[in-house]
Protein backbone atom coordinates (compact mmCIF):
# COMPACT_ATOMS: atom_id res chain seq x y z
CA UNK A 1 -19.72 35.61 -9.21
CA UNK A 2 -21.18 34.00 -6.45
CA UNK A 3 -23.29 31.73 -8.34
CA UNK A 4 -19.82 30.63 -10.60
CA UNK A 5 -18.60 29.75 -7.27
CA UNK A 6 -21.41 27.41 -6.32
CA UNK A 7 -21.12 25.97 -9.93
CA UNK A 8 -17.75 25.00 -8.96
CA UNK A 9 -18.40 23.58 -5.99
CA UNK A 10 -21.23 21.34 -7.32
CA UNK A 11 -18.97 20.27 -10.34
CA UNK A 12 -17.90 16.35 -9.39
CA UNK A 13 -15.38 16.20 -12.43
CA UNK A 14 -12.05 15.36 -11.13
CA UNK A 15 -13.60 14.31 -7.47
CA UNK A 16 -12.48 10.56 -8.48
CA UNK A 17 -8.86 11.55 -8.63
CA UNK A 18 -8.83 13.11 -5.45
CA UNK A 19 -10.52 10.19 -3.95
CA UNK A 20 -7.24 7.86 -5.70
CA UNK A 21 -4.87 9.99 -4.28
CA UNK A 22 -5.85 9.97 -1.00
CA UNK A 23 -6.55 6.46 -0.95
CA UNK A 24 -3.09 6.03 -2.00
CA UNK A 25 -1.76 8.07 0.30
CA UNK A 26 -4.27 6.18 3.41
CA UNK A 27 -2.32 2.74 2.40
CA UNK A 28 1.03 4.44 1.80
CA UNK A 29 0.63 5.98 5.68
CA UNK A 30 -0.41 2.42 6.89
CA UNK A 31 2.44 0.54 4.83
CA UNK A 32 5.07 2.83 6.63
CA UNK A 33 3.46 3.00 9.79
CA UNK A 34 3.56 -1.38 9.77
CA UNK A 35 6.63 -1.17 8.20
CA UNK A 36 8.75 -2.83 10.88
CA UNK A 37 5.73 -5.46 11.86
CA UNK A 38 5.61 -6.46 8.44
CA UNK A 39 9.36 -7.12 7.03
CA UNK A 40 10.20 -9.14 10.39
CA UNK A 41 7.12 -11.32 9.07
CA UNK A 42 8.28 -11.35 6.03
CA UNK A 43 11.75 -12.09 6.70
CA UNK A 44 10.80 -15.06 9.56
CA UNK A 45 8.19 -16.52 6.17
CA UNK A 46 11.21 -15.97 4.31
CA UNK A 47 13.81 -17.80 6.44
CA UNK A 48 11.40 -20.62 7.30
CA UNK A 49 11.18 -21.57 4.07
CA UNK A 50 14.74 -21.98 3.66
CA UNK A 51 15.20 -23.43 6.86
CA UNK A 52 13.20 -26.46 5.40
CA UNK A 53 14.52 -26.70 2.35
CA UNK A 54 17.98 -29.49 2.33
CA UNK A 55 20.48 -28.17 0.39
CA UNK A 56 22.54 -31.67 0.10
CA UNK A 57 19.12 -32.72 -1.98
CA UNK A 58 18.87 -29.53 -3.69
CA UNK A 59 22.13 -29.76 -5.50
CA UNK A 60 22.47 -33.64 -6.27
């Protein structure tokens, strides 16, 4: 019994998965914990670029 146990401890199958998921969830925790940062960057990119763009030339 014992040695079945360190059998399946040794065993690296499905290790890789693990290591996806909580990569996934590293970047999910950093996306939410930025969140705010990162859409008022976003949204001041966003409204630059419309801020330079004429609309009287646009629609000539």
């Amino acid at each position: 019994m014992v040695k079945e146990f360190f059998n399946y401890l040794r065993d690296e199958d499905g290790q890789t998965s693990t290591e996806y998921i909580l990569l996934v969830a590293v970047v999910a925790a950093i996306i939410f914990k930025f969140k705010d940062t990162l859409s008022g960057r976003l949204e001041s990119l966003i409204q630059g670029v419309f801020d330079r763009a004429n609309p009287d030339e646009i629609f000539r």
